[in-house]
Protein backbone atom coordinates (compact mmCIF):
# COMPACT_ATOMS: atom_id res chain seq x y z
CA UNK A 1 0.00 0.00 0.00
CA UNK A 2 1.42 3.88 -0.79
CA UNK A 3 0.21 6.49 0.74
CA UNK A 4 0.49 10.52 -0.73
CA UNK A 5 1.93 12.55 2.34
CA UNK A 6 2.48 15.83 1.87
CA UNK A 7 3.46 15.36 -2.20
CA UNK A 8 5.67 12.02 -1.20
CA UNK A 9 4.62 8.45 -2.06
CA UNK A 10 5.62 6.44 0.95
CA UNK A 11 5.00 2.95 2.90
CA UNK A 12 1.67 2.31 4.54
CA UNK A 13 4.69 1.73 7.33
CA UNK A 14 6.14 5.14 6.87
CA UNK A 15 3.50 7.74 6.73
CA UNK A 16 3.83 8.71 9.82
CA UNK A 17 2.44 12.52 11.19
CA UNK A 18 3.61 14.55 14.31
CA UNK A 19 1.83 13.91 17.93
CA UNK A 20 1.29 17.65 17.59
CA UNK A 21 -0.89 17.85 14.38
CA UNK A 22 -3.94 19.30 15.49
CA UNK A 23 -5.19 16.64 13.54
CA UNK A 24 -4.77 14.52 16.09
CA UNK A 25 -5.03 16.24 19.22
CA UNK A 26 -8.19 18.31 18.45
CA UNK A 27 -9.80 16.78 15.03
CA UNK A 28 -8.73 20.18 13.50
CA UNK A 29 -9.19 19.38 10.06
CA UNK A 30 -11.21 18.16 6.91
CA UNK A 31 -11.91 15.18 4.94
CA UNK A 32 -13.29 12.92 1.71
CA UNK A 33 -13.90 9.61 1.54
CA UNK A 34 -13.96 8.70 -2.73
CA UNK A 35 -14.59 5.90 -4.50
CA UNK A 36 -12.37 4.24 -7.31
CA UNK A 37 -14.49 1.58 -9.74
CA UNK A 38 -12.89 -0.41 -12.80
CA UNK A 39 -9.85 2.55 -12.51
CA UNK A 40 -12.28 5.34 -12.33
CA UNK A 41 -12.49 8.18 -9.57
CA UNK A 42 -16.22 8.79 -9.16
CA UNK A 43 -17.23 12.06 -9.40
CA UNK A 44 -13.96 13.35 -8.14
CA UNK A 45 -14.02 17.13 -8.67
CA UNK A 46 -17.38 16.71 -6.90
CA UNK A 47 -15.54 15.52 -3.84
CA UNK A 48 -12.19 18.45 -4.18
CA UNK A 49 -15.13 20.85 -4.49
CA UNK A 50 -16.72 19.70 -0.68
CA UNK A 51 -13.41 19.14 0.53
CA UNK A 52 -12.16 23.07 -0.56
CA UNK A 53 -15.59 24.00 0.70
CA UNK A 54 -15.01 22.51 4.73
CA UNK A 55 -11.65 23.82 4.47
CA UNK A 56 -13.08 26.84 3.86
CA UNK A 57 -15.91 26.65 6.17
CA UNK A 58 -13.31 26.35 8.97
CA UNK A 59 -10.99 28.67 7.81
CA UNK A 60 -8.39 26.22 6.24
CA UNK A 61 -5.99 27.33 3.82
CA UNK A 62 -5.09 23.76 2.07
CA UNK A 63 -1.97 25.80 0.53
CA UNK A 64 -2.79 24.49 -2.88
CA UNK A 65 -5.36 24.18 -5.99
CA UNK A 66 -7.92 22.26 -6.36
CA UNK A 67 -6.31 21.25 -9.41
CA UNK A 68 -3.18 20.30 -7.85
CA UNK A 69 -4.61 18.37 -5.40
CA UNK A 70 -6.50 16.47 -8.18
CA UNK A 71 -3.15 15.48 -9.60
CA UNK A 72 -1.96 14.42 -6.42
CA UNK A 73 -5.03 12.08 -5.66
CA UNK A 74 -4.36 10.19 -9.41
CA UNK A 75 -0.73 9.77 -8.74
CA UNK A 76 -1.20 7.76 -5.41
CA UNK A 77 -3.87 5.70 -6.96
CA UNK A 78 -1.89 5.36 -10.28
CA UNK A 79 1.20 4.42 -8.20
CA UNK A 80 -1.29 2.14 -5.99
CA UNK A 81 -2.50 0.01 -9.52
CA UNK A 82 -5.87 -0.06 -6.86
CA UNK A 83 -8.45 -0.20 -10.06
CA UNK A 84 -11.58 -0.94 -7.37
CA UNK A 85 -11.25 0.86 -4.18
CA UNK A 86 -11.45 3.49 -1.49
CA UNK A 87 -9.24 6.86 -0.99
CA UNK A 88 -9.59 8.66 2.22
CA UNK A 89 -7.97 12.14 1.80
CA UNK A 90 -7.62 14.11 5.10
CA UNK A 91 -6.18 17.65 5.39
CA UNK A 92 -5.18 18.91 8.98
CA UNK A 93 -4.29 22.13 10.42
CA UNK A 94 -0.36 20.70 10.68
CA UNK A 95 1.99 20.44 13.52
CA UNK A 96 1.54 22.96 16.50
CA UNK A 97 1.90 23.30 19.94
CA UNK A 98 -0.86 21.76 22.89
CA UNK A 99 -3.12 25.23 22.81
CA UNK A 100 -6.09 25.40 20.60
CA UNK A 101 -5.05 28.62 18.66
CA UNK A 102 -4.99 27.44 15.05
CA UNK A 103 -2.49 30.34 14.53
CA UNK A 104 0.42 28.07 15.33
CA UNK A 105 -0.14 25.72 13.07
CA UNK A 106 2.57 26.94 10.12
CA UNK A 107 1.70 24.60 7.03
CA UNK A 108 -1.26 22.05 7.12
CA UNK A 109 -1.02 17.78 6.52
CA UNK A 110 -2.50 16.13 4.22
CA UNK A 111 -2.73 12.51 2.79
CA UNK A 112 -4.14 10.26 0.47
CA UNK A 113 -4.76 6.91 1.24
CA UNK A 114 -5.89 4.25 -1.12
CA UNK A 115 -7.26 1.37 -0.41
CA UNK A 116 -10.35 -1.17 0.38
CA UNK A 117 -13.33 -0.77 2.53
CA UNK A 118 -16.56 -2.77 3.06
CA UNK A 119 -19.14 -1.26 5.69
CA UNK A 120 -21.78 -3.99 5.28
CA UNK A 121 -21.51 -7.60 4.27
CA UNK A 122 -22.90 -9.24 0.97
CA UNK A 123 -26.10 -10.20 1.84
CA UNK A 124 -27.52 -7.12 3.50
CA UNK A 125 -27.00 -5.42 -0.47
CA UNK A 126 -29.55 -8.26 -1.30
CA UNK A 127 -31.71 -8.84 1.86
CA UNK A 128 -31.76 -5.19 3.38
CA UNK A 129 -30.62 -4.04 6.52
CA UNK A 130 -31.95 -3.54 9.89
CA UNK A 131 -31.62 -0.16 11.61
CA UNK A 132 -32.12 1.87 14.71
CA UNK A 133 -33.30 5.22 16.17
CA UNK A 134 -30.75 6.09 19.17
CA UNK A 135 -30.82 8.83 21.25
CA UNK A 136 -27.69 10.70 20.64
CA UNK A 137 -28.93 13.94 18.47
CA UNK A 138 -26.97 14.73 14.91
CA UNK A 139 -25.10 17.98 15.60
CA UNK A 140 -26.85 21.45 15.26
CA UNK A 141 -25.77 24.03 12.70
CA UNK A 142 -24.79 26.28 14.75
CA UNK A 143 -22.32 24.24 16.59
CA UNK A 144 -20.46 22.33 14.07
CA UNK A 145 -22.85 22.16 10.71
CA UNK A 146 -22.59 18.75 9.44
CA UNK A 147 -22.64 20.22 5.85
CA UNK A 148 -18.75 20.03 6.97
CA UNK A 149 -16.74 16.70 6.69
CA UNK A 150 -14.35 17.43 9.65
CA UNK A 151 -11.74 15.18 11.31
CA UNK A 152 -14.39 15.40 14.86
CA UNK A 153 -16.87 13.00 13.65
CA UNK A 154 -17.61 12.18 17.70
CA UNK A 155 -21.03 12.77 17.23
CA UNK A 156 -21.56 9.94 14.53
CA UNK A 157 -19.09 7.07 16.41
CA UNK A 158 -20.96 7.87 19.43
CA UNK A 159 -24.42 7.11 17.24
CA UNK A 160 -22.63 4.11 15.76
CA UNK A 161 -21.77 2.49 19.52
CA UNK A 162 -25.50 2.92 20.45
CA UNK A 163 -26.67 1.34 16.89
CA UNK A 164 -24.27 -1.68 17.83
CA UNK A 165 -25.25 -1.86 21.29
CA UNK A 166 -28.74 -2.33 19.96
CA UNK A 167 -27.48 -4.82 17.56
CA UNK A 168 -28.35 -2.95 14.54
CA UNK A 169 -25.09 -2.15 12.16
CA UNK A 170 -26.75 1.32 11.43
CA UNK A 171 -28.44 4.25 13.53
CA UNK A 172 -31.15 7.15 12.55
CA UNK A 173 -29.95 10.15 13.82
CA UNK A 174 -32.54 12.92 14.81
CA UNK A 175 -31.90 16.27 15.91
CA UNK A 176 -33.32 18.55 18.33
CA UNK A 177 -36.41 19.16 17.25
CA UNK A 178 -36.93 15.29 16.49
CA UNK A 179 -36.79 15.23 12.81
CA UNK A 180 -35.02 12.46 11.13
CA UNK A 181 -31.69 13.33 9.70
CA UNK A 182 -29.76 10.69 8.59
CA UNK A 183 -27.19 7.88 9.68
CA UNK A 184 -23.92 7.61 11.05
CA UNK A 185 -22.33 7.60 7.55
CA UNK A 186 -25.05 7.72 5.18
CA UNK A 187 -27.92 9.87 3.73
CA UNK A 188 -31.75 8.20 4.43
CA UNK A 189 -34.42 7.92 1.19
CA UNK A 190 -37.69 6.72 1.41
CA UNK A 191 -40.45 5.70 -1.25
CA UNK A 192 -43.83 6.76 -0.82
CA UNK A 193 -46.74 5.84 -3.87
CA UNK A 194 -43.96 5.79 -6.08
CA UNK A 195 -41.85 9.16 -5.20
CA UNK A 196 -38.88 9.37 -3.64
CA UNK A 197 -38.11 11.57 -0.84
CA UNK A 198 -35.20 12.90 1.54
CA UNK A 199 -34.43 14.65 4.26
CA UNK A 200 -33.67 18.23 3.54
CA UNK A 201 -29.66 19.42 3.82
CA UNK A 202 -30.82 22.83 6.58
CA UNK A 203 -32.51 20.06 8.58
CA UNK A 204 -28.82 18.76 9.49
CA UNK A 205 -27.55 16.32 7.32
CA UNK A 206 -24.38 16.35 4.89
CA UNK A 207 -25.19 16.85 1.13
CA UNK A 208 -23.89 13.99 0.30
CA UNK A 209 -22.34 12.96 -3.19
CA UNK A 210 -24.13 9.37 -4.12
CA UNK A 211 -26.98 11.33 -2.56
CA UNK A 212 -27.08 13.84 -5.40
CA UNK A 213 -26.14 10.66 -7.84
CA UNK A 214 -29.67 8.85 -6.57
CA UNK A 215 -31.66 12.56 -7.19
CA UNK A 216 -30.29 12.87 -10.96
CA UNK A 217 -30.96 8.86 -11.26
CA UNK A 218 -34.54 9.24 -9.92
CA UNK A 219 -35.02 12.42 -12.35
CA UNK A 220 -33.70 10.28 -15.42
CA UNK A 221 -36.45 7.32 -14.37
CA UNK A 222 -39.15 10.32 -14.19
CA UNK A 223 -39.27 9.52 -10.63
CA UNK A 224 -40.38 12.14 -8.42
CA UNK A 225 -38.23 13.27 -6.05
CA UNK A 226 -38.54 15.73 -3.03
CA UNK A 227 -36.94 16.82 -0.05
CA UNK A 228 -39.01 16.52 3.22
CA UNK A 229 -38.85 17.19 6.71
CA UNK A 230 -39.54 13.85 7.82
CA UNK A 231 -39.98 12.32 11.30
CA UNK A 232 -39.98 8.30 12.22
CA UNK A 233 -43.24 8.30 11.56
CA UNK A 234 -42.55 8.71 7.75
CA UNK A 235 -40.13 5.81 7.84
CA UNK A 236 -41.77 2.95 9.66
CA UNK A 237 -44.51 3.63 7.15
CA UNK A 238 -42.59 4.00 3.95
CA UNK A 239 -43.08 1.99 1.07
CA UNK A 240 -39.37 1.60 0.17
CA UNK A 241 -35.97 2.84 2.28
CA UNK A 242 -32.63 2.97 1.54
CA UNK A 243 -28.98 4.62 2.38
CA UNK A 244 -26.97 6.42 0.42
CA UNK A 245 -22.82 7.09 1.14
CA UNK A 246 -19.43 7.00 -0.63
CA UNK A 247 -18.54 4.43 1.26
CA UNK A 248 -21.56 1.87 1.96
CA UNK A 249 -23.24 3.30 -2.03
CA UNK A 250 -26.53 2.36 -2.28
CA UNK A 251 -27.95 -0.41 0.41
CA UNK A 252 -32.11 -1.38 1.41
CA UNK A 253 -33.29 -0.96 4.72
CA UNK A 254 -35.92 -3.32 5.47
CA UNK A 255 -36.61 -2.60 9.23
CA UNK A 256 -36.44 0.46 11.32
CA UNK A 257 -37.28 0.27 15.22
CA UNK A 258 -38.33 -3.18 14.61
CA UNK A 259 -40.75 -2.12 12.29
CA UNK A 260 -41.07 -4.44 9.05
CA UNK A 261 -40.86 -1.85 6.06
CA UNK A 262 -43.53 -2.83 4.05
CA UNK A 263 -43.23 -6.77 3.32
CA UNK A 264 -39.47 -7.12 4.65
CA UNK A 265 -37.83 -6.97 1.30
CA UNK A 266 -35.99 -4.30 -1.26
CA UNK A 267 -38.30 -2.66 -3.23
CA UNK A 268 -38.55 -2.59 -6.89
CA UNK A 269 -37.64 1.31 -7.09
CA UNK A 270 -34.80 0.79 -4.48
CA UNK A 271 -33.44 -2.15 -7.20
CA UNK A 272 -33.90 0.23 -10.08
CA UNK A 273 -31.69 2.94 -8.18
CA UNK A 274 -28.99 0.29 -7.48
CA UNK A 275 -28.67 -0.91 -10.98
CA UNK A 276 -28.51 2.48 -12.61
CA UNK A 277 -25.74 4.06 -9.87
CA UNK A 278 -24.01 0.82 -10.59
CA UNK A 279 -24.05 1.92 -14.28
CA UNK A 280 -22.96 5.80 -13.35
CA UNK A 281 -19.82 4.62 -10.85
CA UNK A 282 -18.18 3.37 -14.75
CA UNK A 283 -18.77 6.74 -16.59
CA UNK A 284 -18.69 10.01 -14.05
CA UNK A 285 -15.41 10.83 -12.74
CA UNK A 286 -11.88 10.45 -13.59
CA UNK A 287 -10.19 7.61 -15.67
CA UNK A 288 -7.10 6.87 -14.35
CA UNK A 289 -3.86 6.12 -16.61
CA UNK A 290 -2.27 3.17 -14.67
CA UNK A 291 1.79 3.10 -14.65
């Protein structure tokens, strides 16, 4: 495995950081998680363009172009011959001292790592998975707005342990007004009569990328599609759900709360979805020239 640090393709055993990257002490910092399928970045400017955006949003000067870092993410994965994969880039504030002020952090981090990930086994693609409303709330807006992919994802991991400790491998987050948000990792869609609807990005959920993917899919299959404050209500009684993330793509949800959605399998617009972002993963992004 290589890894990009800072410009340099090293070991998985050498990329090493400083104990004193705010990176690491305070999750000072931003993130993407991309996908690579049959040697092509999906939708890859799409993800520099978020990344650029939280860097922004927390006053992170990357030091470099979007452009640049584009080059840098297809040399690691060139150098990596990875044709089907996962690449985690991660941008910190850089080495400082213990204090919080950002100001002593001279030049930021960053990495690219390239490699494999599976969130869910085999069978829950094809049977649907089982999920869980926990108690811990998805972060407000005006604390740390999860429109921002930032190194302090706490707030999820904590969501995660209670999903687990329920048994379920995924959790509904709410926030404080009790309106569904999303998961740990992954955006929420429902079918009702035959339209498809989400939750709403100023409700507190991240705009995610294979969320947008499923919205132009569902407008290509004339499939209505809205965004909608929802509460639990709206899923136990759905027609059709599903999750949407870089990392888990496009999986059913077949029970919520112990609640069966609808007769306990993936639905027929759910399948549809699946087979046509299968076909999209091939043909938006960024071909890779292999060494």
């Amino acid at each position: 495995m290589l890894v990009n640090l800072n410009g340099k393709l090293v070991s998985k055993e050498d990329a090493k950081i400083s104990v004193f990257d705010h990176g690491l002490l305070y999750g000072d910092g931003v993130f993407e998680g991309i996908r690579i399928y049959d040697g092509n970045i999906f939708r890859l400017k799409e993800h520099i363009d978020r990344l650029y955006n939280s860097a922004k949003f927390i006053m992170l000067d990357i030091g470099m172009s979007k452009e640049q870092m584009i080059k840098e993410t297809i040399k690691v994965v060139s150098a990596s011959k990875i044709r089907n994969g996962y690449i985690r880039l991660v941008v910190t504030r850089g080495v400082g001292d213990l204090g919080l002020d950002p100001r002593k952090c001279s030049k930021p981090t960053y990495f690219i790592i390239v490699d494999n990930i599976k969130l869910y086994p085999e069978e829950f693609y094809k049977k649907g998975l089982e999920i869980t409303t926990v108690a811990i709330r998805r972060n407000i807006s005006e604390a740390l707005n999860p429109q921002v992919k930032s190194l302090n994802y706490l707030n999820n991991i904590l969501a995660k342990i209670e999903a687990i400790n329920h048994g379920s491998f995924e959790a509904v987050m709410i926030n404080e007004q009790g309106y569904v948000t999303e998961a740990t990792g992954d955006n929420i869609f429902i079918v009702k009569n035959g339209q498809l609807f989400t939750t709403p990005p100023y409700i507190g959920v991240l705009e995610g990328i294979t969320r947008e993917t499923v919205i132009e899919i569902a407008n290509s299959l004339k499939i209505k599609t809205h965004e909608k404050i929802m509460t639990r209500y709206d899923l136990y009684t759905a027609d059709e759900c599903f999750l949407t993330g870089t990392a888990a793509e496009v999986i059913p949800v077949v029970k919520i709360d112990a609640r069966v959605i609808n007769d306990g399998t993936p639905g027929s617009i759910t399948k549809k979805i699946i087979r046509e972002f299968k076909k999209k993963t091939k043909i938006l992004g960024v071909k890779v020239k292999y060494d």
